[in-house]
Protein backbone atom coordinates (compact mmCIF):
# COMPACT_ATOMS: atom_id res chain seq x y z
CA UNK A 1 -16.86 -110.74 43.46
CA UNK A 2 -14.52 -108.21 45.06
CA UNK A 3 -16.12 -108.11 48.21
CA UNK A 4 -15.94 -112.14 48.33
CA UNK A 5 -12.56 -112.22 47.84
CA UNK A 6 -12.13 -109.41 50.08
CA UNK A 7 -13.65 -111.72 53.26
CA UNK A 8 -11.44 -114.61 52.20
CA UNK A 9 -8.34 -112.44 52.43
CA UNK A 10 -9.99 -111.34 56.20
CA UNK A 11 -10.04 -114.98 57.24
CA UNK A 12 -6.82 -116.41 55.68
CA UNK A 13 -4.75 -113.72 57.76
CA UNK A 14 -7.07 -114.63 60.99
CA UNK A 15 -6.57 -117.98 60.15
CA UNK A 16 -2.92 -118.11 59.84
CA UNK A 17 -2.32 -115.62 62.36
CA UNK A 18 -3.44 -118.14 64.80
CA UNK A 19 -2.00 -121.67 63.00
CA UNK A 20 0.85 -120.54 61.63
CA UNK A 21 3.33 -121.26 64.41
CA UNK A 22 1.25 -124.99 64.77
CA UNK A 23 1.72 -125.47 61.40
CA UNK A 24 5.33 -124.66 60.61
CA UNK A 25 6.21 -126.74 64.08
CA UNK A 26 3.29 -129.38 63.93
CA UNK A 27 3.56 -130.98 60.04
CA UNK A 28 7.01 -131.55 60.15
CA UNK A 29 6.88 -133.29 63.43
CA UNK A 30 3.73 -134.99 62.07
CA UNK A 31 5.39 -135.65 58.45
CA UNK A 32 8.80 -137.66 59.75
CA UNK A 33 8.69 -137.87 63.25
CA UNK A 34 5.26 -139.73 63.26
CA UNK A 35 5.51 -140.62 59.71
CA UNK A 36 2.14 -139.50 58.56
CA UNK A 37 1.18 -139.59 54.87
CA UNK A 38 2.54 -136.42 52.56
CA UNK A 39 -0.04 -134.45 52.04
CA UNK A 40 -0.51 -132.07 49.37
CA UNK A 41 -2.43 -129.31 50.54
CA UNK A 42 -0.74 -129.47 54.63
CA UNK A 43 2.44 -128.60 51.96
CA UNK A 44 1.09 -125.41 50.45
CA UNK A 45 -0.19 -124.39 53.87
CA UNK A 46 3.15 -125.02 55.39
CA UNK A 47 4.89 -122.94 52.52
CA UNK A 48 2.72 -120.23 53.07
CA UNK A 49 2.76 -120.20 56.82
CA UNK A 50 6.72 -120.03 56.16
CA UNK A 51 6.48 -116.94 53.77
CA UNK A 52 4.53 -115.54 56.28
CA UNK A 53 6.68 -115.94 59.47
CA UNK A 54 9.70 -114.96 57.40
CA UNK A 55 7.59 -111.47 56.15
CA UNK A 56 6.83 -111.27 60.04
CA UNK A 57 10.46 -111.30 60.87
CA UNK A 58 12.49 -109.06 57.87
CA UNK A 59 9.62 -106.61 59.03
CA UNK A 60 10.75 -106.87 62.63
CA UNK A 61 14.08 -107.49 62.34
CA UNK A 62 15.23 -105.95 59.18
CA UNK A 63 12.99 -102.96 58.53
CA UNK A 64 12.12 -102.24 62.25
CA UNK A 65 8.52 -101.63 61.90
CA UNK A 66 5.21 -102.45 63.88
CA UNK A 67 1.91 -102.98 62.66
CA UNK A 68 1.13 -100.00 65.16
CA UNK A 69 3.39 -97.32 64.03
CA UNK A 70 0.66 -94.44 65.18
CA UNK A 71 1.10 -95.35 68.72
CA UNK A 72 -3.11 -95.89 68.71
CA UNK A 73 -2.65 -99.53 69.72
CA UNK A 74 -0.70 -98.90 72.96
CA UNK A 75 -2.76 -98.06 76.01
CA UNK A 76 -2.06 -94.91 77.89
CA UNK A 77 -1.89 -94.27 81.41
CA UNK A 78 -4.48 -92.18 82.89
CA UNK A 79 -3.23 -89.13 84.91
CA UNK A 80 -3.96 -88.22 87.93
C-alpha cells in the first residue's frame, strides 16, 4: 500500500508541475469568460494548483531557497 501511494504522490507533483500554471490561468478563463459549467473536481484541482504556486513562491520569495541548494543541479564549466 505504501509503495502505491508513494507512485501517486510521484505523478501528482509531475502532473501539476506541468498544469498548474494552465490550470490556475485556464479554468477561470474557462469558468466566466466562456461560461462553462462549474465543475467540481476542475475546483479542487484549481485549489490545489493555488496552494501549490503560493508554496512555490513564500519558498522563493520569503524563505529564499532552491530546490538545488547543493549546487549538484547547476552545470559546471569545464577548464581548460
Amino acid at each position: 500500500m505504501s509503495k502505491i501511494l508513494k507512485e501517486l504522490y510521484g505523478t501528482g507533483i509531475l502532473f501539476f508541475y506541468y498544469s498548474k500554471y494552465f490550470i490556475l490561468i485556464g479554468w477561470p478563463i474557462l469558468l466566466y469568460g466562456l461560461e462553462y459549467k462549474p465543475n467540481l473536481i476542475m475546483d479542487l484541482l484549481w485549489v490545489y494548483s493555488l496552494a501549490l504556486m503560493t508554496k512555490d513562491l513564500i519558498m522563493k520569495f520569503v524563505f529564499k531557497k532552491r530546490y538545488c541548494e547543493s549546487g549538484a543541479c547547476q552545470v559546471k564549466p569545464k577548464s581548460k
